[in-house]
C-alpha atoms as a PDB file:
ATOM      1  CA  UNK A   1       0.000   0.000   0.000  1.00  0.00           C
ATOM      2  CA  UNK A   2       1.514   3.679  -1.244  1.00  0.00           C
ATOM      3  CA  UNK A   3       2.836   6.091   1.752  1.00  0.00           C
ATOM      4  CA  UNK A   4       2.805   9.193   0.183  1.00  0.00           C
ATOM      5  CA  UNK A   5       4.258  11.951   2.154  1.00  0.00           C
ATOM      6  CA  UNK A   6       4.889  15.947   1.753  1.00  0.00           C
ATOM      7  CA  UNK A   7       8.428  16.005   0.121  1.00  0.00           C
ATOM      8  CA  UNK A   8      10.958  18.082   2.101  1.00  0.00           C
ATOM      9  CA  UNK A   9      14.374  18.906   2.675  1.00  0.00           C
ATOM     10  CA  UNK A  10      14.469  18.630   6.550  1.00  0.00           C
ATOM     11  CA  UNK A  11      12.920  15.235   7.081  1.00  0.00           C
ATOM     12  CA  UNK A  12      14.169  13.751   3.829  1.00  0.00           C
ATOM     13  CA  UNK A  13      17.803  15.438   3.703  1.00  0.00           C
ATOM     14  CA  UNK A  14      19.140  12.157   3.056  1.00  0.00           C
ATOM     15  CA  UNK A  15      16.741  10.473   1.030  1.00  0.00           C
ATOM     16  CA  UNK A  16      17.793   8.753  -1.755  1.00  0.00           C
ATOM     17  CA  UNK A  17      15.578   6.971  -5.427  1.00  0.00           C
ATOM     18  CA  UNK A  18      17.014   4.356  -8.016  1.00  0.00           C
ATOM     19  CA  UNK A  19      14.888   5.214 -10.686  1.00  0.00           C
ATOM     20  CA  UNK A  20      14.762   1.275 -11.928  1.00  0.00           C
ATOM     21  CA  UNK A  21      12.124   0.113 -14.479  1.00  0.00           C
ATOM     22  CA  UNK A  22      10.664  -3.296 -14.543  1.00  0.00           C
ATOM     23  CA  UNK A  23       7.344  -5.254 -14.467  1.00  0.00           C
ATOM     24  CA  UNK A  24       7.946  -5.339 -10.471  1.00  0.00           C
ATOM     25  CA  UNK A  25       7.646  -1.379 -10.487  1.00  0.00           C
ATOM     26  CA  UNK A  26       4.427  -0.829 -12.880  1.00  0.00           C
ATOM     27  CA  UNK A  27       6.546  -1.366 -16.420  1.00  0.00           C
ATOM     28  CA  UNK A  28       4.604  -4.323 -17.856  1.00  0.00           C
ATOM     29  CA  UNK A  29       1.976  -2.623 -20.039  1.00  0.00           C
ATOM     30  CA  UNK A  30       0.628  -2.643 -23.181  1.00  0.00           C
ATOM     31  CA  UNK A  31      -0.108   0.606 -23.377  1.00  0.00           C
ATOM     32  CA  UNK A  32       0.336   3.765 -21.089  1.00  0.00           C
ATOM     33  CA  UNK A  33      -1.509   7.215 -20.618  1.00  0.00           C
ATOM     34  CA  UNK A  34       0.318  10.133 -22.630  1.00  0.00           C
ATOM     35  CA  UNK A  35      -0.226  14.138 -22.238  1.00  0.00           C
ATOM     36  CA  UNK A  36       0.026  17.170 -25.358  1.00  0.00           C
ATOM     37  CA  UNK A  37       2.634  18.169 -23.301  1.00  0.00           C
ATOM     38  CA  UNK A  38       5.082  15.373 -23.857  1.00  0.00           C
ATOM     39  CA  UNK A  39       3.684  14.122 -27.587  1.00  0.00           C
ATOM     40  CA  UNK A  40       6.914  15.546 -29.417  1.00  0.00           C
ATOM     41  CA  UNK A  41       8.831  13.206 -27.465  1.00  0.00           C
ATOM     42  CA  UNK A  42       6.272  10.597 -27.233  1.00  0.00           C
ATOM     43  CA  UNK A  43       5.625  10.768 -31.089  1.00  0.00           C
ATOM     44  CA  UNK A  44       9.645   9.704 -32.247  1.00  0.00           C
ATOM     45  CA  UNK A  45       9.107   6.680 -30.557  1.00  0.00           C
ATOM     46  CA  UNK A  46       5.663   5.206 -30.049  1.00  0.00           C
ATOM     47  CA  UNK A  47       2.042   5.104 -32.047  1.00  0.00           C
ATOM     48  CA  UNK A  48      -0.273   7.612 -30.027  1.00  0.00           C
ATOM     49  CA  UNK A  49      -3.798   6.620 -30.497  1.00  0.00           C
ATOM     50  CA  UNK A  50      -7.229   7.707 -28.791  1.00  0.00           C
ATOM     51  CA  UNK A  51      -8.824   5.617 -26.929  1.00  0.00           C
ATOM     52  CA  UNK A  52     -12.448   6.337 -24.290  1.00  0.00           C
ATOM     53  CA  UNK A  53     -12.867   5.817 -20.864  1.00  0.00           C
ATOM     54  CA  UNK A  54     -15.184   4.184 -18.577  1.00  0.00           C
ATOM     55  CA  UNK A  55     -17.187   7.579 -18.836  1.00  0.00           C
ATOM     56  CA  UNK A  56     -16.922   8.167 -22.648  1.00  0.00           C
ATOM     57  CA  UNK A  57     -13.880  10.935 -21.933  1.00  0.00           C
ATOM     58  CA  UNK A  58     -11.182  10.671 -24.502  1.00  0.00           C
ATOM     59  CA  UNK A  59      -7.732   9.389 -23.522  1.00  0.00           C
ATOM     60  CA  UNK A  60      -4.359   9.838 -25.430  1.00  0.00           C
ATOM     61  CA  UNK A  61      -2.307   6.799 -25.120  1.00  0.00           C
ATOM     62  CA  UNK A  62       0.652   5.138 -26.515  1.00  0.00           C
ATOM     63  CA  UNK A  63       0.734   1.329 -27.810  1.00  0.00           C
ATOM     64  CA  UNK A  64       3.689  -0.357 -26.086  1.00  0.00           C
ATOM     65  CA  UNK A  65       2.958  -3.876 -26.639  1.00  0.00           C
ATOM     66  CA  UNK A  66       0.311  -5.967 -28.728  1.00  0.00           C
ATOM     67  CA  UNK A  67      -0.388  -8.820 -26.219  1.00  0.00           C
ATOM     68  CA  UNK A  68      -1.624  -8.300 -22.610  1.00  0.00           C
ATOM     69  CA  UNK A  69       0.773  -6.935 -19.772  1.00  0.00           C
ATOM     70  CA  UNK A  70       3.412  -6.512 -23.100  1.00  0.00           C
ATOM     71  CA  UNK A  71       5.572  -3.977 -23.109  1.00  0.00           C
ATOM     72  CA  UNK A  72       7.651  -4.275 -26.310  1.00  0.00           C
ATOM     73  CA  UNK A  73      10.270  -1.773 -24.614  1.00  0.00           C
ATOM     74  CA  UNK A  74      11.086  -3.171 -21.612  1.00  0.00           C
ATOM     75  CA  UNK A  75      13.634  -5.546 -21.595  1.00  0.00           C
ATOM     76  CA  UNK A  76      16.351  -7.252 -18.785  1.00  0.00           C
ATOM     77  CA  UNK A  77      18.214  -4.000 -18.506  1.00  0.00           C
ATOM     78  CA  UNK A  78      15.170  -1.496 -17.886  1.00  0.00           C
ATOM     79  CA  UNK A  79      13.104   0.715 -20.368  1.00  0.00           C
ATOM     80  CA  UNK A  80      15.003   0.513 -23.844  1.00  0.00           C
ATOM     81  CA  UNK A  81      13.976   3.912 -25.626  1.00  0.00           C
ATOM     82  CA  UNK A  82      15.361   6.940 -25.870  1.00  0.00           C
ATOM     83  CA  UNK A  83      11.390   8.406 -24.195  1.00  0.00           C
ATOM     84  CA  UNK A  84       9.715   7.098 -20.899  1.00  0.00           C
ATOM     85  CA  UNK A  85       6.117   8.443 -21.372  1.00  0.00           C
ATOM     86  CA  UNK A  86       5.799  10.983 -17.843  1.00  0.00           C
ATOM     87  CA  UNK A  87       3.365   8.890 -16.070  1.00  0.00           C
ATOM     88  CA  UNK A  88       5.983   6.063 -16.099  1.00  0.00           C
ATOM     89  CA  UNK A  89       9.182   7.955 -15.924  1.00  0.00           C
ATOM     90  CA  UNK A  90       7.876  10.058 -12.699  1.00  0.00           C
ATOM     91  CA  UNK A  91       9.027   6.655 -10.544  1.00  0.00           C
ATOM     92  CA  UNK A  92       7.542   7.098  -7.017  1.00  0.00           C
ATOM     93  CA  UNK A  93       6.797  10.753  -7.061  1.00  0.00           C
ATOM     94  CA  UNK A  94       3.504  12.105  -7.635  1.00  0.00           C
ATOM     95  CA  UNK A  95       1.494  15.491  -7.639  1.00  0.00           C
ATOM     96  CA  UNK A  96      -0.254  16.432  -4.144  1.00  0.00           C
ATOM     97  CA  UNK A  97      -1.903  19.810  -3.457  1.00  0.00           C
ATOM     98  CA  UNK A  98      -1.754  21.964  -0.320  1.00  0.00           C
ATOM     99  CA  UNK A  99      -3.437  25.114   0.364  1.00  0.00           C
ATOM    100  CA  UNK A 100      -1.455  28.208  -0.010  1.00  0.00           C
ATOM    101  CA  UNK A 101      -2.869  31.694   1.237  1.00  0.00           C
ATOM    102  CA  UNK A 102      -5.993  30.629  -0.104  1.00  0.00           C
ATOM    103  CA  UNK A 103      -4.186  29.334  -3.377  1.00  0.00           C
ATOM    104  CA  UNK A 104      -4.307  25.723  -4.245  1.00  0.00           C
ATOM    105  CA  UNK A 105      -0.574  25.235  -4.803  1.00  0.00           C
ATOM    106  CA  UNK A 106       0.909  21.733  -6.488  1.00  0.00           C
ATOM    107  CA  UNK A 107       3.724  20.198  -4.297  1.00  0.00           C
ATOM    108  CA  UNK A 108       5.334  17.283  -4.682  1.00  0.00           C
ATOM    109  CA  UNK A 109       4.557  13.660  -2.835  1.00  0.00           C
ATOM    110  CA  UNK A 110       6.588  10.770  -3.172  1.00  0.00           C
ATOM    111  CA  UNK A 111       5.638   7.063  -2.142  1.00  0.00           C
ATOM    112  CA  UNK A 112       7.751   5.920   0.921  1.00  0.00           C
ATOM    113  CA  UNK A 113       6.630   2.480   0.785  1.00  0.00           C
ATOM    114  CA  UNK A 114       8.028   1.977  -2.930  1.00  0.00           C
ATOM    115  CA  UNK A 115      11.204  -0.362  -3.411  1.00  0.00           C
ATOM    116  CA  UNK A 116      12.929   2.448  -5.030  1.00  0.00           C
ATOM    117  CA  UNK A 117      13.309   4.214  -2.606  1.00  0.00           C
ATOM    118  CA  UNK A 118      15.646   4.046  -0.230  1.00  0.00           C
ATOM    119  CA  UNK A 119      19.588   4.136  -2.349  1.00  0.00           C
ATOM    120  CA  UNK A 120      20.410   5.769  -5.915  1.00  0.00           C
ATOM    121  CA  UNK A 121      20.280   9.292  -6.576  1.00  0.00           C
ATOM    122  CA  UNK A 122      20.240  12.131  -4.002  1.00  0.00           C
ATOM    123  CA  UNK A 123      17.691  14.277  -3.680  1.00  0.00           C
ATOM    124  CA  UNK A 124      18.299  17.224  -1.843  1.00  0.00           C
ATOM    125  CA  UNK A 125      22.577  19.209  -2.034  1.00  0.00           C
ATOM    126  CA  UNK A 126      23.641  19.389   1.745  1.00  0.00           C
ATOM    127  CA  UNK A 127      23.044  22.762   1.755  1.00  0.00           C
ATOM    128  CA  UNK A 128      19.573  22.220   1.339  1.00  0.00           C
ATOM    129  CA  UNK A 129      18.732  22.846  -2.700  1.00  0.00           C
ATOM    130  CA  UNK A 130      17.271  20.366  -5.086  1.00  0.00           C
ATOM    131  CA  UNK A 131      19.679  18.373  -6.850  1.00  0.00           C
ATOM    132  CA  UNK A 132      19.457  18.138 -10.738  1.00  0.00           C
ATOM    133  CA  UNK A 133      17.817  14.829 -10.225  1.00  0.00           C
ATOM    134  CA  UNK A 134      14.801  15.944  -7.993  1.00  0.00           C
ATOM    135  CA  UNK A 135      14.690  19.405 -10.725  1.00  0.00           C
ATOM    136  CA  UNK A 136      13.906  16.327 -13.618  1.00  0.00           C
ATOM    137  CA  UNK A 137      11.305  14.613 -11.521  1.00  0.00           C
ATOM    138  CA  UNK A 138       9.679  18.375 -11.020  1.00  0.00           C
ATOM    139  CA  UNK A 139       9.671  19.352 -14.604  1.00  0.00           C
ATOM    140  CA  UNK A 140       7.981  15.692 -14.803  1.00  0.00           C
ATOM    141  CA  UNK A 141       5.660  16.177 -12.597  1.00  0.00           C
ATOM    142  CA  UNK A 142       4.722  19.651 -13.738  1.00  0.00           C
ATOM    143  CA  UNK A 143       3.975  18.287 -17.417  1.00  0.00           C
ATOM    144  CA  UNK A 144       1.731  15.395 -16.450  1.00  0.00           C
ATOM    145  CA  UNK A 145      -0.061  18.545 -14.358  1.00  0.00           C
ATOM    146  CA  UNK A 146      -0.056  20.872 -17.462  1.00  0.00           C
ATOM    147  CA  UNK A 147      -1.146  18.033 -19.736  1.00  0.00           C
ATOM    148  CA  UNK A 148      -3.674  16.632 -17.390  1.00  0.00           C
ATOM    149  CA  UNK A 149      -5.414  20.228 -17.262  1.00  0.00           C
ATOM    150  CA  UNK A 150      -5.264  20.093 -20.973  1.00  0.00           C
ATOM    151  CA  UNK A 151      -6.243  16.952 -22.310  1.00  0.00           C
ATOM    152  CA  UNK A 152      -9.872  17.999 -22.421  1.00  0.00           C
ATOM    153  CA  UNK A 153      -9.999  21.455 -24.065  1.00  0.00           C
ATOM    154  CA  UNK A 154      -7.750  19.558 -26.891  1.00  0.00           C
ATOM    155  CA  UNK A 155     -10.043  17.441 -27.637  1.00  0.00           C
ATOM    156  CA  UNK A 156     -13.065  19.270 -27.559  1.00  0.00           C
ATOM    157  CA  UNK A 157     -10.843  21.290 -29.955  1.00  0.00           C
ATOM    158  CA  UNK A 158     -10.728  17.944 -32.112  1.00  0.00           C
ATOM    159  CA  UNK A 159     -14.017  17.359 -31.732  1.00  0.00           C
ATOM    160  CA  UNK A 160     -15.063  21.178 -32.471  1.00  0.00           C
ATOM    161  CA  UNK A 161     -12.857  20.143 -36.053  1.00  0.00           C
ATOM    162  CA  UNK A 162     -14.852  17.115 -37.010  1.00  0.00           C
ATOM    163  CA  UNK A 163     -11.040  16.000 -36.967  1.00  0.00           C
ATOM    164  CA  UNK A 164     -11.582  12.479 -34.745  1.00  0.00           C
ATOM    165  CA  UNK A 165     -12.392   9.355 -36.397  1.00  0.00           C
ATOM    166  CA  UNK A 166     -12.483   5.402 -35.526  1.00  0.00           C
ATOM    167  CA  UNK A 167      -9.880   3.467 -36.900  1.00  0.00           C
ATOM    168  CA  UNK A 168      -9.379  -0.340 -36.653  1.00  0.00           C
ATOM    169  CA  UNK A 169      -5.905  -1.667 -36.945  1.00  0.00           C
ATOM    170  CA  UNK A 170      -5.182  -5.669 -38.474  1.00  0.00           C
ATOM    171  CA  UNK A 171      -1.721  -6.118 -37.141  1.00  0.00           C
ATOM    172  CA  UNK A 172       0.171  -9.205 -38.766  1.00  0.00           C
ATOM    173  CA  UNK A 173       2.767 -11.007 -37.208  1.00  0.00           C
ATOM    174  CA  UNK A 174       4.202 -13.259 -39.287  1.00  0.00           C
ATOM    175  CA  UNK A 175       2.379 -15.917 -40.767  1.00  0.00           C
ATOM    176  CA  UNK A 176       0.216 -16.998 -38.346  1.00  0.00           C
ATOM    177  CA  UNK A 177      -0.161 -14.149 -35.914  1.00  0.00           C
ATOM    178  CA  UNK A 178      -2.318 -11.473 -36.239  1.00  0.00           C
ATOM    179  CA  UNK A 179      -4.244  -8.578 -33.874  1.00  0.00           C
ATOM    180  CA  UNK A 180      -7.056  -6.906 -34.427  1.00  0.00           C
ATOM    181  CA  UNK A 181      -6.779  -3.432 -32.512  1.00  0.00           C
ATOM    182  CA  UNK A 182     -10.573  -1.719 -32.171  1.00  0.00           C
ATOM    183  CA  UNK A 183     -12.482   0.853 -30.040  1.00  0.00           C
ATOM    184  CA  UNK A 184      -9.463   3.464 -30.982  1.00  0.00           C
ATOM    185  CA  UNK A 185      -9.454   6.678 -32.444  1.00  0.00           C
ATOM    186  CA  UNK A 186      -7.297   8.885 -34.380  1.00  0.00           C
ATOM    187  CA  UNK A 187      -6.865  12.316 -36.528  1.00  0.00           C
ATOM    188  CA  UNK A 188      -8.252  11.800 -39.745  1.00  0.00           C
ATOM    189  CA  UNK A 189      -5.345  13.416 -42.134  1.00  0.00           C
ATOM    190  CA  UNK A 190      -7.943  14.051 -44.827  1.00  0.00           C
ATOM    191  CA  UNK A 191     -10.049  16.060 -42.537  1.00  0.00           C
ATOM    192  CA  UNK A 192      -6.943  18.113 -41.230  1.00  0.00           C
ATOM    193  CA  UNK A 193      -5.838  18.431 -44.728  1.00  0.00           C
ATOM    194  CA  UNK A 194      -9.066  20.132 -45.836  1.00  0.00           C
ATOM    195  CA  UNK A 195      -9.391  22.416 -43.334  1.00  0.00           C
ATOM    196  CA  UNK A 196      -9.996  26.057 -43.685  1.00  0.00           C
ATOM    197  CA  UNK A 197      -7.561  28.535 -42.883  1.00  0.00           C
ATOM    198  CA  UNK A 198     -10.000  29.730 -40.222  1.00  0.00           C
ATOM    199  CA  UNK A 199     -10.099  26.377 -39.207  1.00  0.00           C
ATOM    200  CA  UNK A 200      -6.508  25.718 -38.824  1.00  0.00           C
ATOM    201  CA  UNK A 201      -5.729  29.311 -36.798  1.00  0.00           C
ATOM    202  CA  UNK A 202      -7.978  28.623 -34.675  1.00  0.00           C
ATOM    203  CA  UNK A 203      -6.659  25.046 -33.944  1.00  0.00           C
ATOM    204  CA  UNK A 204      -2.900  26.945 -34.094  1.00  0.00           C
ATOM    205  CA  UNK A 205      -4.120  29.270 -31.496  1.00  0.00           C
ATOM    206  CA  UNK A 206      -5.324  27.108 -29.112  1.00  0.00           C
ATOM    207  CA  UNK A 207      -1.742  25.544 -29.211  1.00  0.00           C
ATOM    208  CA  UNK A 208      -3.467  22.344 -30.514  1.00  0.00           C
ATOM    209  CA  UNK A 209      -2.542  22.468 -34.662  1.00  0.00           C
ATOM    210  CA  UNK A 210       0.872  21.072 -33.704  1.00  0.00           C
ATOM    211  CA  UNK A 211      -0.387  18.240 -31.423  1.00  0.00           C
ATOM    212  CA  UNK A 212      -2.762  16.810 -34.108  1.00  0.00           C
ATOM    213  CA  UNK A 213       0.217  16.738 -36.718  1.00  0.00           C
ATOM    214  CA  UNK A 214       2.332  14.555 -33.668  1.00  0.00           C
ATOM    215  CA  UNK A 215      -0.302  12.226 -33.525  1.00  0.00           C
ATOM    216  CA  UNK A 216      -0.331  11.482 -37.432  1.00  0.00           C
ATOM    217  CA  UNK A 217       3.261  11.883 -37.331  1.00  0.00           C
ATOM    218  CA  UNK A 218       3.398   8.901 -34.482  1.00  0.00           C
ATOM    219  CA  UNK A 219       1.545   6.466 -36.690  1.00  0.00           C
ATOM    220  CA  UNK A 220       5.017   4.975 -38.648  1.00  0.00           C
ATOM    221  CA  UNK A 221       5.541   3.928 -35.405  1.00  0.00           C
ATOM    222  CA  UNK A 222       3.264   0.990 -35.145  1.00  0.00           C
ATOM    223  CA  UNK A 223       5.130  -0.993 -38.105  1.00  0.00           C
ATOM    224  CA  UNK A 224       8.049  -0.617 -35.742  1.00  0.00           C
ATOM    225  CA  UNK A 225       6.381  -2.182 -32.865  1.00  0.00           C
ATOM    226  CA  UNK A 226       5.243  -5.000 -35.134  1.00  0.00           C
ATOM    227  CA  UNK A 227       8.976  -5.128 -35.970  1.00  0.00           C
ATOM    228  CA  UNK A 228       9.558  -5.081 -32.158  1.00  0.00           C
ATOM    229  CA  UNK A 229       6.786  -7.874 -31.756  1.00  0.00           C
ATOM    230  CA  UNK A 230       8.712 -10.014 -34.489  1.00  0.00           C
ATOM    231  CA  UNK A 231      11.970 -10.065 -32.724  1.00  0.00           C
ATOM    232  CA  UNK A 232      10.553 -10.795 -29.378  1.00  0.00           C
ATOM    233  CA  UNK A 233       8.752 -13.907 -30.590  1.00  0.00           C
ATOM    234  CA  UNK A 234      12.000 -15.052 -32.230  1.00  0.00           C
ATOM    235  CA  UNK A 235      14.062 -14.408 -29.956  1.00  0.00           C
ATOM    236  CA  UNK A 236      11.546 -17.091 -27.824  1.00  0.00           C
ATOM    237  CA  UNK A 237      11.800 -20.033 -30.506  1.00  0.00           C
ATOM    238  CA  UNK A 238      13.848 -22.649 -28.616  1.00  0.00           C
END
């Protein structure tokens, strides 16, 4: 069960975090929650698609694996790409809130009770300052925050557009392997590319014209995880 305390620099002077990657820490999945904020990064490496909620709310993700609990990028020695989407890169720290002069101020919160904690990097300078370790995990932190707040006014932007459609995906392994990817959405490119010009400045903005170009600009990225997929199963064959 998590701990999660107030981070500070008197009662956690010494506190150390390995930030180690593995299906014992959360890794193992086939697919992983991803914000506007981070989809430049996010976009070089993985397929972002669209998938809905439990309530209908749309949900960026990226497709790590094709099977379930797969993660196509996680291998003996940790996470092997050159992005770890925020949610899973932020190890045991998380976003808290306190109340500031009447402001609701974010803070950072990190989970006690996690393994990682406990030896690896430093986080506070013995004077007392964040060390450039604990300054990553912030700037981490405070994307998944900006993105969160986000997520919805882009895609009611989307929406607004007529620029989200269903896709299905028929992934082939092989020969005899095949997967059959539904209930996901995308940006339909022929709607973007026959937009207005009103159209597109209002998308541009927003801030949201460049995030709908990642997201087409991600989609290469699923023949490379079938690639991926390939390799692992060979490298299986006894």
């Amino acid at each position: 069960m998590a701990r999660n305390v107030l981070l500070n620099n008197v009662e956690h002077a010494d506190l150390r975090v390995a930030m180690r990657h593995g299906p014992e820490h959360g890794d193992a999945l086939n697919q992983v929650p991803v914000f506007p904020t981070e989809f430049a990064d996010v976009s070089r490496e993985y397929p972002i698609l669209f998938r809905k909620d439990a309530q209908g709310s749309l949900q960026a993700v990226a497709l790590l694996g094709l099977d379930r609990d797969e993660n196509l990028f996680l291998g003996p020695d940790g996470w092997q790409a050159r992005y770890i989407p925020a949610v899973q890169r932020r190890g045991p720290f998380l976003i808290g809130f306190q109340d500031v002069g009447g402001t609701r101020e974010p803070m950072v919160l990190i989970d006690l009770d996690d393994p990682r904690v406990g030896d690896g990097e430093p986080l506070f300078l013995p004077q007392g300052g964040n060390t450039p370790f604990l300054d990553m995990v912030s700037r981490t932190l405070k994307a998944l925050h900006q993105g969160v707040e986000v997520m919805p006014q882009m895609f009611a932007a989307f929406e607004a557009e007529g620029l989200i459609e269903p896709i299905q995906l028929e992934l082939k392994v092989g020969s005899e392997r095949s997967y059959l990817l539904g209930d996901v959405y995308t940006i339909s490119e022929s709607r973007l590319a026959g937009l207005p010009g009103a159209a597109l400045e209002r998308l541009n903005r927003a801030g949201f014209l460049g995030a709908a170009f990642l997201v087409l600009a991600s989609m290469p990225n699923i023949a490379a995880l079938v690639e991926r997929k390939s390799r692992r199963l060979a490298s299986t064959v006894p």
